[in-house]
C-alpha atoms as a PDB file:
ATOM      1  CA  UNK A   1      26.126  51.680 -23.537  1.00  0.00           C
ATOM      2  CA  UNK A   2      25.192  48.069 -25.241  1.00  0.00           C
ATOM      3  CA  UNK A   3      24.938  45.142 -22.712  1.00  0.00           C
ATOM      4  CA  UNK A   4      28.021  44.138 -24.699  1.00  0.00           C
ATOM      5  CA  UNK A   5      30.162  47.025 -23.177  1.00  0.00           C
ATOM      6  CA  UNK A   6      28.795  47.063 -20.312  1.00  0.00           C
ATOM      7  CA  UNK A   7      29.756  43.435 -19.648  1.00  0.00           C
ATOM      8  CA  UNK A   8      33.309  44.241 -21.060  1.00  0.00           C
ATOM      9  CA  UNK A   9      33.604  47.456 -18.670  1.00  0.00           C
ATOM     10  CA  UNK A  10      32.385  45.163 -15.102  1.00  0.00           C
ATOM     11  CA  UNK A  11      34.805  42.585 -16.631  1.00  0.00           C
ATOM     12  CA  UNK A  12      37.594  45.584 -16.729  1.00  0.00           C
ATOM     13  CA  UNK A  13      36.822  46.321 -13.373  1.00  0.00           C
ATOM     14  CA  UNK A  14      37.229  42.858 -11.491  1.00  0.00           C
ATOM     15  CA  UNK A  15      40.602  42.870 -13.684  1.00  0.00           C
ATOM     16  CA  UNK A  16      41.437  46.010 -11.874  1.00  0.00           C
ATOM     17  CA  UNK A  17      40.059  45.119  -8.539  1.00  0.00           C
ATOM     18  CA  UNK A  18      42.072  41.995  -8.485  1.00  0.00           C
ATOM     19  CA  UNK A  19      45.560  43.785  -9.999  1.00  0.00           C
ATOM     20  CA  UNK A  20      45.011  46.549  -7.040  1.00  0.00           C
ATOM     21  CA  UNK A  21      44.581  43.955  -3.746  1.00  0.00           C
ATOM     22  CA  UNK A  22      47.315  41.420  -5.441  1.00  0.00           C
ATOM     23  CA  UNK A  23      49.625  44.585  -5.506  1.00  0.00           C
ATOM     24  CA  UNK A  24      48.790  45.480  -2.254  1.00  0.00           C
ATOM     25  CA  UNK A  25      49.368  42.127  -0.550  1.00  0.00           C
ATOM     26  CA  UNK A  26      52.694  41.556  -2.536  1.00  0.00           C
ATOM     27  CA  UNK A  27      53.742  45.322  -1.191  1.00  0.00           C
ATOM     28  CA  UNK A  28      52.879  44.020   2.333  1.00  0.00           C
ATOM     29  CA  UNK A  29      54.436  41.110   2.264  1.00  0.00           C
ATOM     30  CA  UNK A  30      57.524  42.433   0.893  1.00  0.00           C
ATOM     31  CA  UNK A  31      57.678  45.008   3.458  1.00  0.00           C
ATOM     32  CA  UNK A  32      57.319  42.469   6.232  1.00  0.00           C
ATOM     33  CA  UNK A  33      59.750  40.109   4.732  1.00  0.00           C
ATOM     34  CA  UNK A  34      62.070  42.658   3.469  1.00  0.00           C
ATOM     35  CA  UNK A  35      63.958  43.032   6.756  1.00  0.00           C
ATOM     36  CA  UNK A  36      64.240  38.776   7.356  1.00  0.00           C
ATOM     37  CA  UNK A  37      65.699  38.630   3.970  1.00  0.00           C
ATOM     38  CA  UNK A  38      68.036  41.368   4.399  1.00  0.00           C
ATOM     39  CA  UNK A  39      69.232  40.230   8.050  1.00  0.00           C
ATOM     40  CA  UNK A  40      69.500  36.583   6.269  1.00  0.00           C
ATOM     41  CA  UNK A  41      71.774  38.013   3.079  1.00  0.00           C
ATOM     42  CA  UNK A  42      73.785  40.020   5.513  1.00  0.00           C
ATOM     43  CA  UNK A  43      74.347  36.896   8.179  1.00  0.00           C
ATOM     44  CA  UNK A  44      75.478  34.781   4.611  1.00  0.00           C
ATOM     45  CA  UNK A  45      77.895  37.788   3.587  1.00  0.00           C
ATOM     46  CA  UNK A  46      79.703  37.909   6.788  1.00  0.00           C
ATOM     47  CA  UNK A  47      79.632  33.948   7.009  1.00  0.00           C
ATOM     48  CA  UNK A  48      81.984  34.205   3.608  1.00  0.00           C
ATOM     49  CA  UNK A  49      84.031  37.379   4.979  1.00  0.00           C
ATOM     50  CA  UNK A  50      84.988  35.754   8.127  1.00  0.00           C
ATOM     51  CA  UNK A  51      86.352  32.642   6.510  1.00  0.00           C
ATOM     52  CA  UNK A  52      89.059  35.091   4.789  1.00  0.00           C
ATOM     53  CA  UNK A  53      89.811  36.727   8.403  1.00  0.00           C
ATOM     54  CA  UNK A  54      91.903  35.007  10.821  1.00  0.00           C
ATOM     55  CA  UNK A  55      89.464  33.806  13.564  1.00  0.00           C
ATOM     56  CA  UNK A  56      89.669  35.983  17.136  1.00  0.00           C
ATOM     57  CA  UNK A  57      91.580  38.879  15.274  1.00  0.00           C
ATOM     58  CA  UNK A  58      89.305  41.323  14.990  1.00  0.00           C
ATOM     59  CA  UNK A  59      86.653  42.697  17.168  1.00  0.00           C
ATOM     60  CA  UNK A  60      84.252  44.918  14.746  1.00  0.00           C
ATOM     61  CA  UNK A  61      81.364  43.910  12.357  1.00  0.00           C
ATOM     62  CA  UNK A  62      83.370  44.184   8.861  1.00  0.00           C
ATOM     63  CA  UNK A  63      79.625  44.966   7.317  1.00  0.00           C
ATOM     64  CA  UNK A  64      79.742  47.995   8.906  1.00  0.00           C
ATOM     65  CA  UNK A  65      83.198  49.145   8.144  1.00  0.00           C
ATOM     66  CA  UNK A  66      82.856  48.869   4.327  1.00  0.00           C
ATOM     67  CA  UNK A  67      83.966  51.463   1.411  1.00  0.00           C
ATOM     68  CA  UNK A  68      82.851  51.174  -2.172  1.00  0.00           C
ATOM     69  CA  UNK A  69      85.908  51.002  -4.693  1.00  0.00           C
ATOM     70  CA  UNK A  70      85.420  52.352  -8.186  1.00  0.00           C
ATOM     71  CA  UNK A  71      86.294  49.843 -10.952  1.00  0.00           C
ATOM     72  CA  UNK A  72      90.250  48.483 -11.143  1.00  0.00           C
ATOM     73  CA  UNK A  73      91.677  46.919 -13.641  1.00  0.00           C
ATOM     74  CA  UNK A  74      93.799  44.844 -10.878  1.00  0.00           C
ATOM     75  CA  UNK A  75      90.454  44.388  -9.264  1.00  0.00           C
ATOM     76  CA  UNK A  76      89.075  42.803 -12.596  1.00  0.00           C
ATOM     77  CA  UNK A  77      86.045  44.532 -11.581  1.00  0.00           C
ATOM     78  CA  UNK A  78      84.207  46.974 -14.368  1.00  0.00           C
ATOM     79  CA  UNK A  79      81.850  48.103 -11.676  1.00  0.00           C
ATOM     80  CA  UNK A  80      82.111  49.069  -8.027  1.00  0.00           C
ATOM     81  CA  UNK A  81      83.099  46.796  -6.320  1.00  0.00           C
ATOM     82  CA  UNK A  82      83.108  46.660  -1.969  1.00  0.00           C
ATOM     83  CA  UNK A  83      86.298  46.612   0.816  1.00  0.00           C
ATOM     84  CA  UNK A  84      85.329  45.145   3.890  1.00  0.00           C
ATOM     85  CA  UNK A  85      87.866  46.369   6.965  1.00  0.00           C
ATOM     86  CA  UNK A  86      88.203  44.093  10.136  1.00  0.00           C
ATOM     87  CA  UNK A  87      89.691  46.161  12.945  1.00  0.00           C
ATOM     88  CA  UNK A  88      90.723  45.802  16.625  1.00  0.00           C
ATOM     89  CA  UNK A  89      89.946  48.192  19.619  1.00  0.00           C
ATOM     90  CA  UNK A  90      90.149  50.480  16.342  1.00  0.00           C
ATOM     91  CA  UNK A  91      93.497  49.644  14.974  1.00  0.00           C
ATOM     92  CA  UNK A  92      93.369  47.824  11.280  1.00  0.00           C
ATOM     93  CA  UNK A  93      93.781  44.251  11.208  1.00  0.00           C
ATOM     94  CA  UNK A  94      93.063  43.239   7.907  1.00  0.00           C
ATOM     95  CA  UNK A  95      90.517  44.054   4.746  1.00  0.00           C
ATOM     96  CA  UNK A  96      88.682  41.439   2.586  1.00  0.00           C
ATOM     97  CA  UNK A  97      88.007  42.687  -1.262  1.00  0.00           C
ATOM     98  CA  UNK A  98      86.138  41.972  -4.172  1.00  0.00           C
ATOM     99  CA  UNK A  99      87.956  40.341  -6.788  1.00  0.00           C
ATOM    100  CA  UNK A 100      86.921  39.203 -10.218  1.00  0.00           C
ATOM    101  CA  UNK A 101      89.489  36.580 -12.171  1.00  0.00           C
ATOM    102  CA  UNK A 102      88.099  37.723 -15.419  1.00  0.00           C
ATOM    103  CA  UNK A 103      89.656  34.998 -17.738  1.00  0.00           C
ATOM    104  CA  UNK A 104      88.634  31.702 -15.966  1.00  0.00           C
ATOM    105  CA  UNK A 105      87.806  28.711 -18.583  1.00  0.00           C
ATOM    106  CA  UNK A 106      84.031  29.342 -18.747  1.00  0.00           C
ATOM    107  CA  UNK A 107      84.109  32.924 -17.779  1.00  0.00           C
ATOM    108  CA  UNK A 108      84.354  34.670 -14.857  1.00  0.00           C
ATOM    109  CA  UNK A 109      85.477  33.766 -11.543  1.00  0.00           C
ATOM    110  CA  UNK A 110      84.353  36.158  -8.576  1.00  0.00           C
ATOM    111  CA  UNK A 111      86.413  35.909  -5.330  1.00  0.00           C
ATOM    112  CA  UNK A 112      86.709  37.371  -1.784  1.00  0.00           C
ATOM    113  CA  UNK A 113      90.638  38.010  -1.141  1.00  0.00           C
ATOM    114  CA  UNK A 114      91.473  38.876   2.400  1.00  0.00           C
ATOM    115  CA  UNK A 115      94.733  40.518   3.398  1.00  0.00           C
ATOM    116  CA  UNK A 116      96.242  41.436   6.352  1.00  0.00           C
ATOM    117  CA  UNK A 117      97.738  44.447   7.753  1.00  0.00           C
ATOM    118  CA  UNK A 118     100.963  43.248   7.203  1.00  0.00           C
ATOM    119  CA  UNK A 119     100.463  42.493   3.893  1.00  0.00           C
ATOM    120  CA  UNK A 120     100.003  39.110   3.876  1.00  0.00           C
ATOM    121  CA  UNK A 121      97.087  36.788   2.860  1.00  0.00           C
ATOM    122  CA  UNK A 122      94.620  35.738   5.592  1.00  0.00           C
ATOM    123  CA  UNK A 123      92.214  33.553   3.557  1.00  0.00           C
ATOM    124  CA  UNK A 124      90.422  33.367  -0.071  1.00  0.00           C
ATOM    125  CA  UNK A 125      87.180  32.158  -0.969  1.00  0.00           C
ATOM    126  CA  UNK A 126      85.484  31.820  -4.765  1.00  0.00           C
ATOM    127  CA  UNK A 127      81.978  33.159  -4.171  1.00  0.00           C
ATOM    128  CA  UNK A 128      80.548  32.298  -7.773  1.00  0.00           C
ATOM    129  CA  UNK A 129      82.011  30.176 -10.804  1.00  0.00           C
ATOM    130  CA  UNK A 130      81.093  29.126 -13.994  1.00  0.00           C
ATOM    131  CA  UNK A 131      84.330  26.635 -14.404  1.00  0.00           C
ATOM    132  CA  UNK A 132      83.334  22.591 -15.887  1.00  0.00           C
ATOM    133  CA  UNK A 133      82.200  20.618 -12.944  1.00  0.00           C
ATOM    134  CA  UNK A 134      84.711  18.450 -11.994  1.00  0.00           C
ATOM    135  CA  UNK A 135      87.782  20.395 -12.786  1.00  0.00           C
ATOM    136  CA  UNK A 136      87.317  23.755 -12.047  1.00  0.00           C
ATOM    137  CA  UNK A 137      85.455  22.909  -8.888  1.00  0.00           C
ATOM    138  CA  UNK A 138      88.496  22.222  -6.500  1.00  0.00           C
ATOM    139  CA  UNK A 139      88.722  25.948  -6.187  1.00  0.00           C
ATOM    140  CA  UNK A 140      85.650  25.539  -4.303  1.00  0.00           C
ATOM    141  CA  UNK A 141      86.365  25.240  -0.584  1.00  0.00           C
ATOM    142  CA  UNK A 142      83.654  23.048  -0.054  1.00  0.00           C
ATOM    143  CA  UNK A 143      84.613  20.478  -2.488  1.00  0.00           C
ATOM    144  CA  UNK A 144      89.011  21.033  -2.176  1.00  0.00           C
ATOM    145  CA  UNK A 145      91.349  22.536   0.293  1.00  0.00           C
ATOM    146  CA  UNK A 146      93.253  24.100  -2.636  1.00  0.00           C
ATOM    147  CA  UNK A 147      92.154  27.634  -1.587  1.00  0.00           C
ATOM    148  CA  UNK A 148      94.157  27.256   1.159  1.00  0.00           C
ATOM    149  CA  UNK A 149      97.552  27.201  -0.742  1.00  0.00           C
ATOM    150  CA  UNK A 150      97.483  31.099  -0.361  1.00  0.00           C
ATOM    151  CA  UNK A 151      97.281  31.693   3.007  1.00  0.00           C
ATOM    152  CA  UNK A 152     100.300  33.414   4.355  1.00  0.00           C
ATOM    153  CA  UNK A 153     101.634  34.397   0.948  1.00  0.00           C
ATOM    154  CA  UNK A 154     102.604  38.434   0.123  1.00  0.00           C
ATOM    155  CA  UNK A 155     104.047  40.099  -2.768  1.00  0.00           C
ATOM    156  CA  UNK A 156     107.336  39.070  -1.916  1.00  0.00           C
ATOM    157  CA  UNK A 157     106.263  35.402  -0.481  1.00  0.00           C
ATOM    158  CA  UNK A 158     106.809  34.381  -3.622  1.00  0.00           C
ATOM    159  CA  UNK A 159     108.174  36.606  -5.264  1.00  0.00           C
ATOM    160  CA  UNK A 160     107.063  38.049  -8.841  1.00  0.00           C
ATOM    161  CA  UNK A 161     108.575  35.277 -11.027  1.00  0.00           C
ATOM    162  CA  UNK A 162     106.623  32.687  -8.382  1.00  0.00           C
ATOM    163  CA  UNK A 163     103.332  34.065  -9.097  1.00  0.00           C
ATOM    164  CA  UNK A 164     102.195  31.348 -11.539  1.00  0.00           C
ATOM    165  CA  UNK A 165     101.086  27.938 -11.907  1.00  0.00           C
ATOM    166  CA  UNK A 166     104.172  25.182 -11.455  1.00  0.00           C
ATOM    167  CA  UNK A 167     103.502  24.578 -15.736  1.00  0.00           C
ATOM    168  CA  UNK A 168     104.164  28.123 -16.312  1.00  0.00           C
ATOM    169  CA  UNK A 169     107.120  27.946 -14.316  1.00  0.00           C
ATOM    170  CA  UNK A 170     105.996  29.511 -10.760  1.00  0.00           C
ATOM    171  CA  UNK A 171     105.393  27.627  -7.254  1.00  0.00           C
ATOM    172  CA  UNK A 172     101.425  27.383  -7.323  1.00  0.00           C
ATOM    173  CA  UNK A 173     100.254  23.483  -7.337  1.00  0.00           C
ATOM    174  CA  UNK A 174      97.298  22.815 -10.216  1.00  0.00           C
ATOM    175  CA  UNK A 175      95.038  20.053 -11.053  1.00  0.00           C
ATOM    176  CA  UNK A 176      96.458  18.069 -14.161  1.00  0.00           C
ATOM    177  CA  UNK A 177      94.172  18.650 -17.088  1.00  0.00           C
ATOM    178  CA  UNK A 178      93.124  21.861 -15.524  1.00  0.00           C
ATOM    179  CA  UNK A 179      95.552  24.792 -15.927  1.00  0.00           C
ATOM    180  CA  UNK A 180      93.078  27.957 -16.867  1.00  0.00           C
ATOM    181  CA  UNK A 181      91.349  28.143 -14.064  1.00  0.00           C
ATOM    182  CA  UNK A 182      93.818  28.029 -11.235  1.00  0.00           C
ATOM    183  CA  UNK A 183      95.912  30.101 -13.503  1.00  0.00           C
ATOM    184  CA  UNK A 184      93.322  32.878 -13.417  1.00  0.00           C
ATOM    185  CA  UNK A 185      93.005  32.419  -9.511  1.00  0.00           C
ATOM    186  CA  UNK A 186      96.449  33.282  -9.049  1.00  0.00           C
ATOM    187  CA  UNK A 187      96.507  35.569 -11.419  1.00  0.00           C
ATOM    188  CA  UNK A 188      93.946  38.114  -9.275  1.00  0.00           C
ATOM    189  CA  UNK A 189      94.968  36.984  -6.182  1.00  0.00           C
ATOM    190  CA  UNK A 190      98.299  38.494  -7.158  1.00  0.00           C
ATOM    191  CA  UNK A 191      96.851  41.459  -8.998  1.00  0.00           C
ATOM    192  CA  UNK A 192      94.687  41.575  -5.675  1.00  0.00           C
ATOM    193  CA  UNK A 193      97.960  42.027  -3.537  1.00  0.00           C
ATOM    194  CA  UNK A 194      99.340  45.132  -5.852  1.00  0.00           C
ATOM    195  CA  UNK A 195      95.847  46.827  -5.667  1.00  0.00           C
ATOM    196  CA  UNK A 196      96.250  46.525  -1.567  1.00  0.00           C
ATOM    197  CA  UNK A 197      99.933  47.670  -1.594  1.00  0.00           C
ATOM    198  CA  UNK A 198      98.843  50.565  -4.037  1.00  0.00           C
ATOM    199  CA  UNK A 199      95.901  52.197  -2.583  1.00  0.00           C
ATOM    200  CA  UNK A 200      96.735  51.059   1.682  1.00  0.00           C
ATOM    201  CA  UNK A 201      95.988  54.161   3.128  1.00  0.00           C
ATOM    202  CA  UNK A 202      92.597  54.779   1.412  1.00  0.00           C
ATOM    203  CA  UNK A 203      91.419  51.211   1.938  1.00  0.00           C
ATOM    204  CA  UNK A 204      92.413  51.640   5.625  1.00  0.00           C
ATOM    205  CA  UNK A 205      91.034  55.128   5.793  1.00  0.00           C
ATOM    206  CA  UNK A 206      88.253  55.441   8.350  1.00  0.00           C
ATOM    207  CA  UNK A 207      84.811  55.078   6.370  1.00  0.00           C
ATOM    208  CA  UNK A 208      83.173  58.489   5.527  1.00  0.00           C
ATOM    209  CA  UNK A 209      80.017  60.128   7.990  1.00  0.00           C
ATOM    210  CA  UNK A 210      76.882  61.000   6.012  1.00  0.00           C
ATOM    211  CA  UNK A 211      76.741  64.391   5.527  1.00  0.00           C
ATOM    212  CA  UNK A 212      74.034  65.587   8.289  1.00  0.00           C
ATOM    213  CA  UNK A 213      70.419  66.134   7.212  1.00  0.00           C
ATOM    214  CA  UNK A 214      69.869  70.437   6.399  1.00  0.00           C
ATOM    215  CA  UNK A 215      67.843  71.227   9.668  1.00  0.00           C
ATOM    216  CA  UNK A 216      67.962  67.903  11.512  1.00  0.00           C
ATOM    217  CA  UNK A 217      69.591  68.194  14.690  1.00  0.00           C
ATOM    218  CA  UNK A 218      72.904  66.951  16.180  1.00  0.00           C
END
């Protein structure tokens, strides 16, 4: 071997020496860090579920009373998409989905719609949005109280025709020189409603066991 290669080759080697231990502390510290970050995501996720819950009505940990929906049209979703189910002493209280408003002015709008029991709105929250600052931000909670305006409402509370923004001739209130985006919002918060009324006694249904390990014990 020339002293040419051989330089190459102990070159080659620190390379590898130095890929293999910053590997190995990157697996480490993503192993000790893993369970922070996933306690932290979780805490945030319930944080945003319990403002679409009415406070004191429940008594379980929604995260762990959850169900995996396939994709709904009425869902806007084109993947699965989660149902989180808040219950007392066992008995359903109320289940938070997933909902996408597919058609918001700068694309989509993804939202948290909680509904009761009874069939009636407890709360709905805009997780992520992609609407012109300034306009399309009042659906934010943090920046309008305009989320509000469904709490309490049902399929029939208004009914069909009322489903729409005041310009298109229904009862929901809009910022002037915004119309698309509260129009989507209302849109699949309705659509949201019909999926609930549709599919109640799967979304309610207690959440599947695991299928026990072959040869693990009971």
């Amino acid at each position: 071997m020339t002293p040419t290669l051989r330089s190459a080759a102990r070159a080659a080697l620190v390379l590898l020496g130095f890929a293999i231990v910053a590997t190995a502390v990157l697996a480490f510290t993503y192993d000790i860090t893993r369970e922070v970050v996933t306690r932290n995501e979780d805490a945030a996720r319930l944080k945003l579920i319990s403002q679409t819950l009415v406070p004191g009505s429940y008594d379980n940990n929604p995260l762990n009373d959850a169900l995996l929906l396939p994709p709904h049209q009425l869902l806007g979703t084109t993947l699965p998409s989660h149902v989180w189910r808040a219950r007392k002493a066992g008995a359903p209280v109320a289940l938070v989905l997933e909902v996408i408003a597919p058609d918001g002015y700068s694309g989509a709008i993804n939202m948290l719609v909680g509904i009761g029991a009874n069939g009636r709105i407890t709360g709905v929250r805009v997780v992520s949005h992609k609407e012109t600052p300034g306009l399309g931000d009042y659906i934010d909670i943090a920046k309008s109280a305009w989320i509000r305006i469904f709490d309490g409402k049902a399929l029939d509370n208004p009914a069909s025709g009322g489903w729409k923004v005041k310009k298109d001739g229904g009862q929901f209130d809009y910022m002037a020189g915004a119309t698309i985006t509260p129009r989507a919002v209302v849109k699949a918060v309705h659509h949201a409603l019909e999926y609930e009324a549709a599919h109640r006694d799967e979304l309610y249904a207690p959440a599947p066991h695991p299928e026990p390990t072959p040869g693990a014990k009971p």
